[in-house]
C-alpha atoms as a PDB file:
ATOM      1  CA  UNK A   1       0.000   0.000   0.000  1.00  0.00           C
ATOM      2  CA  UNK A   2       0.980   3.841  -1.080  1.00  0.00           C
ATOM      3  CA  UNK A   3       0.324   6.529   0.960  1.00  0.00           C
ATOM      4  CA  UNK A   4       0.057   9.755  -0.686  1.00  0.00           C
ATOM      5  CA  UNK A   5       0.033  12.259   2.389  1.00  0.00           C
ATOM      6  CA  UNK A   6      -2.850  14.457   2.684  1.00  0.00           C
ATOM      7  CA  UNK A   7      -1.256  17.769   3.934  1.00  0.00           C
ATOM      8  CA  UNK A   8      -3.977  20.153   2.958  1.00  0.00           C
ATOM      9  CA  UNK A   9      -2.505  21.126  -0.627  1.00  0.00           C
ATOM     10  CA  UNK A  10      -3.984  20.173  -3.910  1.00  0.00           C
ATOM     11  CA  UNK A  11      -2.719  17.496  -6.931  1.00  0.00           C
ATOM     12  CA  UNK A  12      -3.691  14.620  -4.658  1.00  0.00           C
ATOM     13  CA  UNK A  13      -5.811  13.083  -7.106  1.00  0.00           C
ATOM     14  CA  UNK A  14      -4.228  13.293 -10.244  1.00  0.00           C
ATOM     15  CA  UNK A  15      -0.949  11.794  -7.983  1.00  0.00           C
ATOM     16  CA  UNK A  16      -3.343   8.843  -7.125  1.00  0.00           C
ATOM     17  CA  UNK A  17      -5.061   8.124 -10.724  1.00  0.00           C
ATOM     18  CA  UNK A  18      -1.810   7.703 -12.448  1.00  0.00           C
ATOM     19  CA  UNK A  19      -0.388   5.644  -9.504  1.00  0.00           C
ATOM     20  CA  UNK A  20      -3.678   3.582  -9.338  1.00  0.00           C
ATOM     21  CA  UNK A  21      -3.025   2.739 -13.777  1.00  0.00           C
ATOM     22  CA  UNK A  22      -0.204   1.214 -12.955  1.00  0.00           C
ATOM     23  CA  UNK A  23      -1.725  -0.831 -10.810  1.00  0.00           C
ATOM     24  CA  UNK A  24      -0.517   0.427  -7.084  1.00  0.00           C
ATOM     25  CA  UNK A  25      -2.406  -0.062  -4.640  1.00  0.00           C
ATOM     26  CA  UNK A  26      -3.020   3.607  -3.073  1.00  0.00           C
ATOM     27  CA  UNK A  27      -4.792   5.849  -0.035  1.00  0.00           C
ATOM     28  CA  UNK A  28      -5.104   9.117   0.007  1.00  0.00           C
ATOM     29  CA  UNK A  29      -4.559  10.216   3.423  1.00  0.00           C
ATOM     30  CA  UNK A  30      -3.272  11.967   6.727  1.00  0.00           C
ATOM     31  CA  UNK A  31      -3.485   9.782   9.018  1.00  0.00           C
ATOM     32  CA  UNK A  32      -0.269   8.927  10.842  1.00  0.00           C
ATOM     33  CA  UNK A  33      -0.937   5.215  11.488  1.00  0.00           C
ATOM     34  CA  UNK A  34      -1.905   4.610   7.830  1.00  0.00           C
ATOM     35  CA  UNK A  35       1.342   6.385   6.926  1.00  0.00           C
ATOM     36  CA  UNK A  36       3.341   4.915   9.159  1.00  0.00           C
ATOM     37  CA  UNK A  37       2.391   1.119   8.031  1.00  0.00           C
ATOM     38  CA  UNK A  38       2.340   2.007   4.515  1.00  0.00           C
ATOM     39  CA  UNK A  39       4.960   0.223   1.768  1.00  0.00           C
ATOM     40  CA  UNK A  40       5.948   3.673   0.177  1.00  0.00           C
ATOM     41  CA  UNK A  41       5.028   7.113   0.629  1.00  0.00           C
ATOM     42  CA  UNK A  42       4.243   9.887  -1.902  1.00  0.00           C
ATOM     43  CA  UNK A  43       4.844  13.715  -0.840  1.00  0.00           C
ATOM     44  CA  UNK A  44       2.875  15.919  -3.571  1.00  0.00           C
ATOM     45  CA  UNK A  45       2.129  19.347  -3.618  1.00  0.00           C
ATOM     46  CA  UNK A  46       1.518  22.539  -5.446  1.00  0.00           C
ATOM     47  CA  UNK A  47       1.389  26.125  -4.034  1.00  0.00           C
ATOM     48  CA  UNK A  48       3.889  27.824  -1.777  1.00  0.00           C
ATOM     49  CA  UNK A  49       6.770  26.260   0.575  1.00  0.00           C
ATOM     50  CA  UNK A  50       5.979  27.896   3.948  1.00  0.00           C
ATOM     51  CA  UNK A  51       2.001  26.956   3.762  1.00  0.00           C
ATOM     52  CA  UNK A  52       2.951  23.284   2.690  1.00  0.00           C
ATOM     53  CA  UNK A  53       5.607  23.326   5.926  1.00  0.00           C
ATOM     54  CA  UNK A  54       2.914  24.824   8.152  1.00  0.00           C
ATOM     55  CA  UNK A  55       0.611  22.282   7.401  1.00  0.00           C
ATOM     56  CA  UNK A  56       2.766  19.818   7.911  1.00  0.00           C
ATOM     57  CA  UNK A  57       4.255  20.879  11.480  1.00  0.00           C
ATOM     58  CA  UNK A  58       0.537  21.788  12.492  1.00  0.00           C
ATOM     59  CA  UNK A  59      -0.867  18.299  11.557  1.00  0.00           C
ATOM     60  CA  UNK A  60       2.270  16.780  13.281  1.00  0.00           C
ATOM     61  CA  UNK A  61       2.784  15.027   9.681  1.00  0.00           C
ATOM     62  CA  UNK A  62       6.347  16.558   9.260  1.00  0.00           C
ATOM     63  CA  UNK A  63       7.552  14.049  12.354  1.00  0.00           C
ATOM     64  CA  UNK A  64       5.850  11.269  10.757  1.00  0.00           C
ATOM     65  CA  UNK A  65       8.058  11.881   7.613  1.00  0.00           C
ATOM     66  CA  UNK A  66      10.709  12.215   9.091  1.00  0.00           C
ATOM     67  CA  UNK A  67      10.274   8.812  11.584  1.00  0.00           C
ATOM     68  CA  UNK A  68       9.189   7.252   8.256  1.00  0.00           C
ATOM     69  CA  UNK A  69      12.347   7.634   6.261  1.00  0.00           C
ATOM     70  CA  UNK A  70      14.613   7.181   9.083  1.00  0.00           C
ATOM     71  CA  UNK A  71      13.518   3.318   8.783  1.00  0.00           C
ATOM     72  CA  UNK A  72      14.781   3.291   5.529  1.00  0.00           C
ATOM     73  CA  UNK A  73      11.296   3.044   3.861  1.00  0.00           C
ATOM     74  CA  UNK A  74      10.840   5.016   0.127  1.00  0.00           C
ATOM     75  CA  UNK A  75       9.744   7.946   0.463  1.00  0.00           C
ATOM     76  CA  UNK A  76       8.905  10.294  -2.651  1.00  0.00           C
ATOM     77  CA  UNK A  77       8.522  13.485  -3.102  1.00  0.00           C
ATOM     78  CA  UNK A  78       6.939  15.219  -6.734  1.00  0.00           C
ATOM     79  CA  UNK A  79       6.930  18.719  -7.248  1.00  0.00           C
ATOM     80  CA  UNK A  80       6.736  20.941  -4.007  1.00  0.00           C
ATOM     81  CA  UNK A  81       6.576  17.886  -1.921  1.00  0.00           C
ATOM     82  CA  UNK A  82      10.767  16.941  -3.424  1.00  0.00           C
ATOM     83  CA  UNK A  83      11.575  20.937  -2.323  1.00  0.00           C
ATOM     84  CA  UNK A  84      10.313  19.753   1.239  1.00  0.00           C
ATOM     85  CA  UNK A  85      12.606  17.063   1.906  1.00  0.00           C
ATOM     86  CA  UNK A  86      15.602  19.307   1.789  1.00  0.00           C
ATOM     87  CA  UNK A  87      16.400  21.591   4.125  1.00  0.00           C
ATOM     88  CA  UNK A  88      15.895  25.881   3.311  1.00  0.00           C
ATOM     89  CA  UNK A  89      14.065  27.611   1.227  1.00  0.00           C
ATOM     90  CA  UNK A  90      14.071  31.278   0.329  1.00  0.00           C
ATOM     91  CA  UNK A  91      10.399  31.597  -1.067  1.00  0.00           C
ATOM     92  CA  UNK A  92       9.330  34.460   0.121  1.00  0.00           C
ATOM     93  CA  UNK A  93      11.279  34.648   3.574  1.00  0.00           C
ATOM     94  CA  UNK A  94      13.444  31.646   5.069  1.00  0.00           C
ATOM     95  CA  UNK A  95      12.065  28.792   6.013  1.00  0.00           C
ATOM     96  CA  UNK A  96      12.901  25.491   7.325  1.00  0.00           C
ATOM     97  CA  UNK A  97      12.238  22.385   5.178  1.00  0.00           C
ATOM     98  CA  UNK A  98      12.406  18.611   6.292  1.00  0.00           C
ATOM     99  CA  UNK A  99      16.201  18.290   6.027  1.00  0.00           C
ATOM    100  CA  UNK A 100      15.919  14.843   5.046  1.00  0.00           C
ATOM    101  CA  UNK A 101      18.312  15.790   1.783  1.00  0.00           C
ATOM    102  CA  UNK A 102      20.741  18.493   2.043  1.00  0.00           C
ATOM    103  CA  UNK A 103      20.403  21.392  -0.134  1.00  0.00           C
ATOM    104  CA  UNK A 104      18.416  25.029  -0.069  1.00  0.00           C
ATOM    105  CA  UNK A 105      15.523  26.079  -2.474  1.00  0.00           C
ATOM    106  CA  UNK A 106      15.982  29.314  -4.653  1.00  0.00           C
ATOM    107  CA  UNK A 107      14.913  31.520  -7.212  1.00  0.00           C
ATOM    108  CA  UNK A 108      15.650  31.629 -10.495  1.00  0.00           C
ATOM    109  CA  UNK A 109      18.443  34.316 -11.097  1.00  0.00           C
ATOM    110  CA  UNK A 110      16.874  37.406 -13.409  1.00  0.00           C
ATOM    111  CA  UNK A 111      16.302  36.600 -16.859  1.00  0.00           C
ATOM    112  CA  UNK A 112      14.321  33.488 -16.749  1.00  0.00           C
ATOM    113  CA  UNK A 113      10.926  33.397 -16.909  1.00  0.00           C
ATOM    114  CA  UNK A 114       9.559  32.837 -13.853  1.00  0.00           C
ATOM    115  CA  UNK A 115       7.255  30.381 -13.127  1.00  0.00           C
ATOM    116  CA  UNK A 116       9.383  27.574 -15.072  1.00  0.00           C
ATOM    117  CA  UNK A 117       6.491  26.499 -16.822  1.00  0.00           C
ATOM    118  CA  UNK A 118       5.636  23.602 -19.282  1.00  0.00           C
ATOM    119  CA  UNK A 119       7.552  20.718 -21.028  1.00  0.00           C
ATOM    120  CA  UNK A 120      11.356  21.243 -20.799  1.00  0.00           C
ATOM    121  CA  UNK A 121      14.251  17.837 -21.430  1.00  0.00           C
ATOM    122  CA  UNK A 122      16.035  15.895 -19.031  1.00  0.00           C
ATOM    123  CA  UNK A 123      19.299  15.680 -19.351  1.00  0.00           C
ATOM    124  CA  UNK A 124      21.170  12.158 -17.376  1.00  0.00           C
ATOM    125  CA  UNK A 125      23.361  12.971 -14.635  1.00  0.00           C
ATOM    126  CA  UNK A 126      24.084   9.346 -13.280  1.00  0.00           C
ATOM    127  CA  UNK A 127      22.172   6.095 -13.780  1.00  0.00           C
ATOM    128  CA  UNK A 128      20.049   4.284 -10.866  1.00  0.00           C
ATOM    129  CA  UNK A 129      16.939   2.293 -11.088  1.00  0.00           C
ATOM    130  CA  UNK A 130      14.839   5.145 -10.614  1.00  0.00           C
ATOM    131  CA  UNK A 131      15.559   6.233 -13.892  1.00  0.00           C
ATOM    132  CA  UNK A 132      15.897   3.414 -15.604  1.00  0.00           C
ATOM    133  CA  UNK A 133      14.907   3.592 -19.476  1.00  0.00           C
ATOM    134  CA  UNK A 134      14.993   7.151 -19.473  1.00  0.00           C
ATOM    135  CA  UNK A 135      16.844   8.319 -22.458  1.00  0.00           C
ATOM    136  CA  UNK A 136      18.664  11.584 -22.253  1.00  0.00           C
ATOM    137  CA  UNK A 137      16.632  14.568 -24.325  1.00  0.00           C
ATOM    138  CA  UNK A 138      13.155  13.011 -23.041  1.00  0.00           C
ATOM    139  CA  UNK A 139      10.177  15.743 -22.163  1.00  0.00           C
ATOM    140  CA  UNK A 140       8.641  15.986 -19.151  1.00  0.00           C
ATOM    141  CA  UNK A 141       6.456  18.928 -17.528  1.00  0.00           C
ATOM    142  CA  UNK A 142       7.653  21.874 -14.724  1.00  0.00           C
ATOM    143  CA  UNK A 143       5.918  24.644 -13.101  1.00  0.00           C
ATOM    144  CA  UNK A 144       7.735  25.829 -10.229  1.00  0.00           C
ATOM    145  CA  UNK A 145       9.503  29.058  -9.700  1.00  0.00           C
ATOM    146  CA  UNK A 146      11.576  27.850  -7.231  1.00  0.00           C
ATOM    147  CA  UNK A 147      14.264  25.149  -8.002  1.00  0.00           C
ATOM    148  CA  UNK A 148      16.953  23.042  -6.109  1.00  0.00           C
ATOM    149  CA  UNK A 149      20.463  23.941  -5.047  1.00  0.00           C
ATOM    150  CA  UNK A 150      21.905  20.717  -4.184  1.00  0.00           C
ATOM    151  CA  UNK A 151      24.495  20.274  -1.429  1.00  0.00           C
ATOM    152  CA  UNK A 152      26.040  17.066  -2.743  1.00  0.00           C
ATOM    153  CA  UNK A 153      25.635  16.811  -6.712  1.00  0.00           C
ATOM    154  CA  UNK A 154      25.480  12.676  -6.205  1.00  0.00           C
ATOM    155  CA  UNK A 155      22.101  13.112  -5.156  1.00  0.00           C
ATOM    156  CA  UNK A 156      20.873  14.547  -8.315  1.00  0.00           C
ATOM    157  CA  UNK A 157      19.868  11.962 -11.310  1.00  0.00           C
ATOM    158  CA  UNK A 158      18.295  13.775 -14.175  1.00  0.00           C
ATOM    159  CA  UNK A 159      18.372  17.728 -14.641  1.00  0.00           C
ATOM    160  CA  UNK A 160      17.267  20.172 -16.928  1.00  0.00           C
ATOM    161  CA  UNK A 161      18.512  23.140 -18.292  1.00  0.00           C
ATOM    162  CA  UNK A 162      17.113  26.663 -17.724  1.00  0.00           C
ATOM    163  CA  UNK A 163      19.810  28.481 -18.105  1.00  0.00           C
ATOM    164  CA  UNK A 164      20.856  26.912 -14.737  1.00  0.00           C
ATOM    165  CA  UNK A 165      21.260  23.149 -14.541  1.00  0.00           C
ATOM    166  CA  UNK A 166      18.239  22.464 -12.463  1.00  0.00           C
ATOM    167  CA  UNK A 167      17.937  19.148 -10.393  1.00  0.00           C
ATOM    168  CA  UNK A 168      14.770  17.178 -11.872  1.00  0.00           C
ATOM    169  CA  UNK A 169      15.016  13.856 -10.208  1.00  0.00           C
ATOM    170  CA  UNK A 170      17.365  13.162  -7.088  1.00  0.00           C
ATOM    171  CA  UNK A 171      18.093  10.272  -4.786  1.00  0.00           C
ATOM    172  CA  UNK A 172      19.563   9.338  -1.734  1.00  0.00           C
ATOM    173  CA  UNK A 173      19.112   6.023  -0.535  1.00  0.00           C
ATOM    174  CA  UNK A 174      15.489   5.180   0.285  1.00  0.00           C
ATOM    175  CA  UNK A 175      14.205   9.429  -0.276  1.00  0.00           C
ATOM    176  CA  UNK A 176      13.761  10.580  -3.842  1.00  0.00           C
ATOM    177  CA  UNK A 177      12.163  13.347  -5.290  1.00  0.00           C
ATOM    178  CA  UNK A 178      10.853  14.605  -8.534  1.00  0.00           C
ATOM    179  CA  UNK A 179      10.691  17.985  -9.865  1.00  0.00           C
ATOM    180  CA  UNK A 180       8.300  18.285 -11.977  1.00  0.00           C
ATOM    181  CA  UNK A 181       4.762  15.940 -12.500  1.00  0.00           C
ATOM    182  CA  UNK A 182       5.418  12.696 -13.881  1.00  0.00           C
ATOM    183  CA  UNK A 183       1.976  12.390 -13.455  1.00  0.00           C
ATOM    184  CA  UNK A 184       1.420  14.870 -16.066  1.00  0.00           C
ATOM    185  CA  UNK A 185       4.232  14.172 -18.450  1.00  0.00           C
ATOM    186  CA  UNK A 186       3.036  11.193 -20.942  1.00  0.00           C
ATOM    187  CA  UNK A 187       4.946   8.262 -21.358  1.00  0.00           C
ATOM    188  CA  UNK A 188       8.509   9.656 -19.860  1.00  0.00           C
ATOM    189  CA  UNK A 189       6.796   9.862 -16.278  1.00  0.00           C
ATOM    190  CA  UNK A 190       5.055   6.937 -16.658  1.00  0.00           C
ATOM    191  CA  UNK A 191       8.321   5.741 -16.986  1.00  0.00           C
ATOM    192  CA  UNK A 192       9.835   7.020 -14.104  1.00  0.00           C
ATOM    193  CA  UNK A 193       6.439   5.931 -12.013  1.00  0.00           C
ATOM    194  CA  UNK A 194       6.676   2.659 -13.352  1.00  0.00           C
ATOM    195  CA  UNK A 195      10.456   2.451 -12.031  1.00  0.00           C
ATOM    196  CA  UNK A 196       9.254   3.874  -8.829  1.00  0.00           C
ATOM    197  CA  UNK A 197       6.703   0.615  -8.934  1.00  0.00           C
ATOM    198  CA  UNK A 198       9.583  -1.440  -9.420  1.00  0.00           C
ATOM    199  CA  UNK A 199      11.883  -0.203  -6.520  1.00  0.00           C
ATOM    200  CA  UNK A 200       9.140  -0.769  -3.706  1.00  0.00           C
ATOM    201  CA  UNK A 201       7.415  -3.849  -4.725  1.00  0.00           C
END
């Protein structure tokens, strides 16, 4: 069983139908015990850092998280949800993230149009299962005006370019994140869900 945690932002259910077509086995939920016994969890999220973080403390989901990785149990994160497993962002302020990867959240530098929005290529930084198939120049979809600054470069496994190398997928032992929405980016992020499907079964 998936849990996809139910924080109080939105994209929950497009995050569950394209899980569920592949044939996982998925809740939608916030409840801790439900998270806490589930095979895998999913992080999603749109809208702003600090709102998604408040939530999160509030609820007292951010511990569960936290307790959850720490047993070495995949956890994923896909959009805002991967900025919240690292550990600053500068959205509007300075706030504190998860810290369960080490890096800071940022803005684009002047010149780019900000959001970062629609289909953009990956480019391969290292291989792992994760992103397995995945060939480099493949499409997939970003909106986010905010983007990773990695502490250790290891962790990242596909990137983009936007004038900036920008981390799209990343990885460190049992926490991974995504970017931008596989669940909205055709066959490339079915892909990438399918290899996620493939790690935790």
């Amino acid at each position: 069983m998936i849990a996809i945690v139910d924080y109080g932002v939105g994209n929950l259910k497009n995050v569950y139908n394209a899980l569920t077509q592949l044939g996982m086995e998925c809740i939608i939920t916030g409840d801790r015990e439900a998270i806490d016994q589930a095979d895998a969890i999913v992080l999603p999220g749109v809208g702003a850092f600090k709102d998604a973080m408040d939530h999160l403390v509030d609820s007292g989901l951010d511990k569960v998280i936290k307790d959850y990785a720490a047993k070495g149990k995949p956890l994923l994160g896909i959009c805002l949800g991967m900025q919240l497993l690292f550990e600053t962002s500068y959205e509007d302020g300075i706030w504190q993230g998860l810290g369960l990867l080490k890096g800071e959240i940022v803005r684009f530098q002047p010149g780019r149009k900000v959001p970062h929005m629609g289909w953009n290529q990956l480019h391969i930084k290292r291989d792992h299962l994760l992103v397995k198939g995945i060939e480099d120049g493949e499409y997939v979809y970003f909106v986010h005006s905010y983007h990773l600054d990695p502490a250790y470069m290891d962790d990242v496994l596909l990137y983009t370019d936007y004038g900036v190398d920008v981390p799209a997928v990343v990885c460190r032992d049992n926490v991974m994140g995504m970017q931008f929405h596989p669940e909205k980016s055709s066959t490339t992020g079915i892909k990438l869900l399918e290899n996620f499907k493939e790690l935790i079964s």
